[in-house]
Protein backbone atom coordinates (compact mmCIF):
# COMPACT_ATOMS: atom_id res chain seq x y z
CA UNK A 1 0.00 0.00 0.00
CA UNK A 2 1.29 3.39 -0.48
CA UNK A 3 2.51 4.90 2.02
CA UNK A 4 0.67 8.38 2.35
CA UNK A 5 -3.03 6.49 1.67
CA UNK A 6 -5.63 8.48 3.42
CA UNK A 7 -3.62 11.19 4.31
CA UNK A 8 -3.94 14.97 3.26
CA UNK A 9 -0.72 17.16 2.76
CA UNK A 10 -0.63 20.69 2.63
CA UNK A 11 2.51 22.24 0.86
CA UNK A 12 3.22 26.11 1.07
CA UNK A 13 5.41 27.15 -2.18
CA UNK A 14 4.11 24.30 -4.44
CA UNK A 15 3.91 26.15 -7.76
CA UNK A 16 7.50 24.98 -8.93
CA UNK A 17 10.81 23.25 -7.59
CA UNK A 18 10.62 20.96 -4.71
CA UNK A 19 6.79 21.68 -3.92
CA UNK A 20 5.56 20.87 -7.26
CA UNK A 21 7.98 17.60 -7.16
CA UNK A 22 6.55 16.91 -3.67
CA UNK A 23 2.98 17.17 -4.25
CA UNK A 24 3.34 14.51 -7.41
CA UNK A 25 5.35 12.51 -5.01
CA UNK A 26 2.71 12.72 -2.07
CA UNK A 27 -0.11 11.75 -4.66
CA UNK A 28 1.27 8.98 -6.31
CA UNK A 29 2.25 7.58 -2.95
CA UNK A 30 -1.96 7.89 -2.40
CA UNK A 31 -2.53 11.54 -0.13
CA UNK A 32 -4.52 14.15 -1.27
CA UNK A 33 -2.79 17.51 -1.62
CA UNK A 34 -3.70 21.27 -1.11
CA UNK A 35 -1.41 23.17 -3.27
CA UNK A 36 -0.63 26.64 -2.21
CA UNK A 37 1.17 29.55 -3.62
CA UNK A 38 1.72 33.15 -5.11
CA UNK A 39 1.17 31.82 -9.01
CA UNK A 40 -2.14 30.62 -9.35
CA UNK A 41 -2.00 29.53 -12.82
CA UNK A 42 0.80 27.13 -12.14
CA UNK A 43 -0.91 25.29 -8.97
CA UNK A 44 -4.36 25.09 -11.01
CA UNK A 45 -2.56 23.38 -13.54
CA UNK A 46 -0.68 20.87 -11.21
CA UNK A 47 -3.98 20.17 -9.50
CA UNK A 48 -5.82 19.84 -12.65
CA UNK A 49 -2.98 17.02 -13.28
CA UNK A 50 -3.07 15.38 -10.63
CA UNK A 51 -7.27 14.96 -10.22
CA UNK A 52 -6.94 13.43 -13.77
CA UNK A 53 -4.28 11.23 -11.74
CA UNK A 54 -7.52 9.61 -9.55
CA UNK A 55 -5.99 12.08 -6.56
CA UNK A 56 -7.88 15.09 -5.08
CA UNK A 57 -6.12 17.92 -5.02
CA UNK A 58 -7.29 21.80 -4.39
CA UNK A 59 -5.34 25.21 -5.74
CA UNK A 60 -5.55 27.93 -3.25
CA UNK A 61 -3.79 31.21 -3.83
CA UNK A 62 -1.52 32.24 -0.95
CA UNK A 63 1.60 34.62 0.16
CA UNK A 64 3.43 33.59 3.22
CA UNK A 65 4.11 37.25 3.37
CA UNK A 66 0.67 38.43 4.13
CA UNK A 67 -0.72 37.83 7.58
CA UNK A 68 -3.73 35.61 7.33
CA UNK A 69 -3.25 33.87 3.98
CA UNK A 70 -2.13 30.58 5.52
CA UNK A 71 -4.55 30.43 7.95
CA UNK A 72 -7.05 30.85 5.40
CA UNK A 73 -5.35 28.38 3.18
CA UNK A 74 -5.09 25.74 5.91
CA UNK A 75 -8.48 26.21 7.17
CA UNK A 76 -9.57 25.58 3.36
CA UNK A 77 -7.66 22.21 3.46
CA UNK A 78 -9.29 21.10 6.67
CA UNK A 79 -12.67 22.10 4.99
CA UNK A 80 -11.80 19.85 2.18
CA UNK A 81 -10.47 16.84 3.20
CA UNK A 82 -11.23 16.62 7.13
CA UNK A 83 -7.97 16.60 7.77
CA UNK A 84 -3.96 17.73 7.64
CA UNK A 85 -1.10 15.00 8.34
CA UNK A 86 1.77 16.74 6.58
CA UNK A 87 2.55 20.19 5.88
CA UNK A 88 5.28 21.22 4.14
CA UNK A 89 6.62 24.84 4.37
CA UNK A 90 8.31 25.14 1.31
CA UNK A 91 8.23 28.72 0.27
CA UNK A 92 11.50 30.32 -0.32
CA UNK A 93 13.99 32.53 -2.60
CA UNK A 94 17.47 33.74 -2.84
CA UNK A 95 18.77 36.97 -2.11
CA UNK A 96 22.32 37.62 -3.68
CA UNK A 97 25.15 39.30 -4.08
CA UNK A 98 28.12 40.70 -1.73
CA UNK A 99 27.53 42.86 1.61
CA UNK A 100 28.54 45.83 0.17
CA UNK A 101 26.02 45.64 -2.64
CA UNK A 102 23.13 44.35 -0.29
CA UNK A 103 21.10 46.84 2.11
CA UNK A 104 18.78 45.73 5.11
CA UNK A 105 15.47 46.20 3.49
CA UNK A 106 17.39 42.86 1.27
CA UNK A 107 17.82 41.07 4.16
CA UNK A 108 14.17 41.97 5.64
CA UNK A 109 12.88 40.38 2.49
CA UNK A 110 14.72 37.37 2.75
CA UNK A 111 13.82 37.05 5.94
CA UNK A 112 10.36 37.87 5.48
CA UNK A 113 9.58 34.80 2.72
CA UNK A 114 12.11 32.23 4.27
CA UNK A 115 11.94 33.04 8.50
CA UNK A 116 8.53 34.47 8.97
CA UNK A 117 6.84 33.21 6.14
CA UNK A 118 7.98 29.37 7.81
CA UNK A 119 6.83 30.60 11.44
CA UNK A 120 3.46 31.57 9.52
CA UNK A 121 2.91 28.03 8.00
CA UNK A 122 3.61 26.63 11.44
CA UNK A 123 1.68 28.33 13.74
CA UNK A 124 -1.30 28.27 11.04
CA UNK A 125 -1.39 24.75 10.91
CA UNK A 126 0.15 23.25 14.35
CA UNK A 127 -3.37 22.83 15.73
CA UNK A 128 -4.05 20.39 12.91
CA UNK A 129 -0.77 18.98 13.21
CA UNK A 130 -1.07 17.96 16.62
CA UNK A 131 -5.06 16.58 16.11
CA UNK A 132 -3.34 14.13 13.36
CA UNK A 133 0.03 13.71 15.29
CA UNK A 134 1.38 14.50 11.89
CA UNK A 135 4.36 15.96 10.35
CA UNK A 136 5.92 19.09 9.77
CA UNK A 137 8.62 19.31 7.10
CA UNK A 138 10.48 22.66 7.10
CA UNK A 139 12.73 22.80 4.01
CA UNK A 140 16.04 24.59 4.91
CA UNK A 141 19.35 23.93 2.96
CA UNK A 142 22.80 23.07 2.97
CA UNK A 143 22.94 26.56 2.88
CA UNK A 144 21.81 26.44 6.95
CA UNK A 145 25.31 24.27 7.15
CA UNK A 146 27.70 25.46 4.96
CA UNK A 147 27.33 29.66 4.32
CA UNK A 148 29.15 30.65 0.97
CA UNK A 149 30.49 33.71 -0.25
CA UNK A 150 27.66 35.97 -1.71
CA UNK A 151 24.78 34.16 -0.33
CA UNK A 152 24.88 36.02 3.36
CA UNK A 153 21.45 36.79 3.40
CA UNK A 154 20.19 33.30 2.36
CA UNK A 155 22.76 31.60 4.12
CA UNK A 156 21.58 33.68 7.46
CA UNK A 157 17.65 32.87 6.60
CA UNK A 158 18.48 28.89 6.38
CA UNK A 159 20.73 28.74 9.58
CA UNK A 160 17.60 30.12 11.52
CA UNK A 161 15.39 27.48 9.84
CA UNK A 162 17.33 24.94 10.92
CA UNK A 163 17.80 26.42 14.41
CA UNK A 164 13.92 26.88 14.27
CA UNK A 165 14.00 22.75 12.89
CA UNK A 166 16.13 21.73 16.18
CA UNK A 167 14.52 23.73 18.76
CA UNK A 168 10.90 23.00 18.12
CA UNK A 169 11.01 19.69 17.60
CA UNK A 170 11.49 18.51 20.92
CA UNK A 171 8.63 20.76 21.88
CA UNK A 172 6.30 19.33 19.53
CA UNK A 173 7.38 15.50 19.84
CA UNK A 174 5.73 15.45 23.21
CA UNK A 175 2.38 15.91 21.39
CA UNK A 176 2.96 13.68 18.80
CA UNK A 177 4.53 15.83 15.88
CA UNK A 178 7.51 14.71 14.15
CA UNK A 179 9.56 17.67 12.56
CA UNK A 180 11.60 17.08 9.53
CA UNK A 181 14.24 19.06 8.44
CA UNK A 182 15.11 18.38 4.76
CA UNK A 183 18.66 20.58 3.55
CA UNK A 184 19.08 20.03 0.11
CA UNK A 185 21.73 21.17 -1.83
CA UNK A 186 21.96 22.01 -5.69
CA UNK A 187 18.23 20.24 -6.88
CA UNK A 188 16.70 21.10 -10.05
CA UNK A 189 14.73 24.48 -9.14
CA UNK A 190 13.89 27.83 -10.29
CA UNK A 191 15.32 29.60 -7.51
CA UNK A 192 18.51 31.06 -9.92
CA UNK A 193 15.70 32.87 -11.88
CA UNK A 194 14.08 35.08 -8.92
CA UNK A 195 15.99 38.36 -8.32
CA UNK A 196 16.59 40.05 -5.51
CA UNK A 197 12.90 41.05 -5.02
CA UNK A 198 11.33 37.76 -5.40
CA UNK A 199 10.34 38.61 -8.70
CA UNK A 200 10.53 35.50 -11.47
CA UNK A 201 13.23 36.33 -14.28
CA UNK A 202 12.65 34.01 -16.89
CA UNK A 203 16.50 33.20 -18.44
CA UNK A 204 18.65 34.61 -15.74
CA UNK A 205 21.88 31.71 -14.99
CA UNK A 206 21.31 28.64 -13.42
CA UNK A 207 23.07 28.77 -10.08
CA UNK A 208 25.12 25.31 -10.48
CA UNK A 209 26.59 23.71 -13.03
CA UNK A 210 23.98 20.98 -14.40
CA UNK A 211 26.02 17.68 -13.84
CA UNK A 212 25.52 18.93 -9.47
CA UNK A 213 22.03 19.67 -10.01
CA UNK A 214 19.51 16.38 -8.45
CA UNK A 215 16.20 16.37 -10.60
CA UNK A 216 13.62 17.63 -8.54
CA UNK A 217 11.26 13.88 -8.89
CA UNK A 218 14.70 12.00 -7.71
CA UNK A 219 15.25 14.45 -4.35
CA UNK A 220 10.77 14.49 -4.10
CA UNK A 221 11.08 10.73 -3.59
CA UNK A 222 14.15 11.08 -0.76
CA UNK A 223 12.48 13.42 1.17
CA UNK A 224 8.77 11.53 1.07
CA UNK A 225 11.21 8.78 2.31
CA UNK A 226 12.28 10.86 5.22
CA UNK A 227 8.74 12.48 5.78
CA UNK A 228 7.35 8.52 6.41
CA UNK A 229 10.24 7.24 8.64
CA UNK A 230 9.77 10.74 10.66
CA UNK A 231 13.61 10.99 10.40
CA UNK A 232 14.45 14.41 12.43
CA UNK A 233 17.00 15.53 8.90
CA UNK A 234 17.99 14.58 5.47
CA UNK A 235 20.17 15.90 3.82
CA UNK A 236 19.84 15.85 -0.36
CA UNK A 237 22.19 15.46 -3.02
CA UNK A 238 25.88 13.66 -2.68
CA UNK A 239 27.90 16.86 -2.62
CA UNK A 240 25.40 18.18 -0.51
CA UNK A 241 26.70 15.33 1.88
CA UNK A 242 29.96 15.94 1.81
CA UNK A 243 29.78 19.66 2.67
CA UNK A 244 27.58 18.82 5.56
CA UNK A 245 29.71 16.07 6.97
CA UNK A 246 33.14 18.44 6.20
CA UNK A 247 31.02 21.64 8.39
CA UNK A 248 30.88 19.38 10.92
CA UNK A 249 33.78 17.56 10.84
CA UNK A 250 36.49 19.91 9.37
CA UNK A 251 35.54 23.21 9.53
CA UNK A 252 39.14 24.74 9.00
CA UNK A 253 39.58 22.37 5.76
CA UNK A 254 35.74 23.69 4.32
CA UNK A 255 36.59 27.10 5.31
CA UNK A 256 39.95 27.58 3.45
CA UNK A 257 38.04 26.13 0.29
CA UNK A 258 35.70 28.41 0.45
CA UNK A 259 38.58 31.01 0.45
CA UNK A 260 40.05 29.40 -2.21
CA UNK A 261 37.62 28.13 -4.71
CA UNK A 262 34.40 29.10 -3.78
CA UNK A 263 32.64 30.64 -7.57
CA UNK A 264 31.41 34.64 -6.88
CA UNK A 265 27.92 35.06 -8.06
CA UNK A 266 27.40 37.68 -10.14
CA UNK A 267 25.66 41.02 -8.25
CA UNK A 268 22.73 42.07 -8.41
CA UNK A 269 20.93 45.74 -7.70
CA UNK A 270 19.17 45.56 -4.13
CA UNK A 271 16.08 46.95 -5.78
């Protein structure tokens, strides 16, 4: 039997990337999935797919951003199907470029999406959480380990995920919640092609080359893996592995690689 039969999942940033990978993953392992997201068009048209799958699945527009949109997204999804086993806070972007080209209205918007826009999805949707002794899956990054050259404001926003990740979920396990932490590192994504504002570039450079980049159905199927053993983090993608296991391990050694070979990305205005 599949292993998410009977089981609703609610995934916050589904309209591309990991969430869209995640919500085919989720259905064709047998849940029913509310899709929600900024681009409407886009989470229609992966719902549409998968009803003509033989799953349900709803499209609900919603900005982490905006106070009130996820509760009003997860109180749609209880409506629906009765109930909410898994949600996924997924929603997310890159700010780049060197500190002396960023300013702190970048790093409030970085913030805003990948901090405050998690904190939303979790306190909107704990209560059901805890009724279904579910799952919360916060999706950080290797990032949240290893912090590279030209990613400070991402790096920052990932390392407080994951300190959000370790600190909660003791809290929660003693009402029957499992948090998952899932830190992938390069996986097939549209996150190279958002700028500095969150807004979608269509062309801009990928941010890895493609022979370090994971499809997105290959690193879907790890983390569904992870979100049905309740494992407390997974890490995604081989290299991703090693830089974990060397942050750990040998700081000094990652640290003067960095130095030495880490790629500059190329800057961007703030606004």
């Amino acid at each position: 039997m599949p292993r998410f039969t009977g089981q609703a999942v609610f995934i916050a940033g589904a309209s591309s990337g990991i969430g869209a990978a995640l919500a085919r993953e989720f259905a064709r392992q047998g849940a029913e999935v509310a899709l929600a997201a900024r681009r409407v068009d886009r989470i229609e048209a992966l719902a549409a797919e998968l009803t003509r799958g033989g799953r349900r699945a709803i499209a609900i527009p919603c900005d982490v951003t905006v106070d009130g949109d996820v509760e009003r997204a997860v109180a749609r999804t209880r409506e629906t199907f009765g109930r909410i086993d898994v949600v996924v806070a997924n929603a997310g972007y890159s700010v780049r470029g060197p500190l002396e080209r960023l300013r702190l209205d970048d790093y409030r918007r970085q913030f805003e999406t990948n901090v405050f826009g998690v904190l939303r999805t979790v306190y909107a949707a704990l209560a059901e959480l805890r009724q279904s002794r579910g799952v919360l899956l916060l999706v950080g990054s290797v990032s949240g380990h290893v912090a590279a050259p030209g990613a400070s404001a991402y790096a920052m926003s990932k390392f407080a995920v994951r300190g959000l990740a370790e600190s909660i979920g003791p809290e929660l396990a003693r009402h029957g919640v499992a948090v998952v932490l899932v830190s992938p590192g390069f996986v097939e994504s549209e996150i190279g092609q958002v700028d500095n504002a969150g807004v979608f570039q269509a062309g801009q450079a990928r941010d890895a080359p493609p022979w370090l980049v994971m499809p997105t159905a290959t690193a879907a199927r790890q983390i569904a893996r992870a979100v049905a053993r309740r494992r407390r983090e997974v890490v995604i993608t081989g290299h991703g592995k090693v830089a974990v296991f060397l942050a750990r391990h040998a700081p000094w050694f990652l640290a003067a690689v960095m130095r030495r070979f880490a790629v500059r990305r190329p800057d961007e205005p703030s606004r």
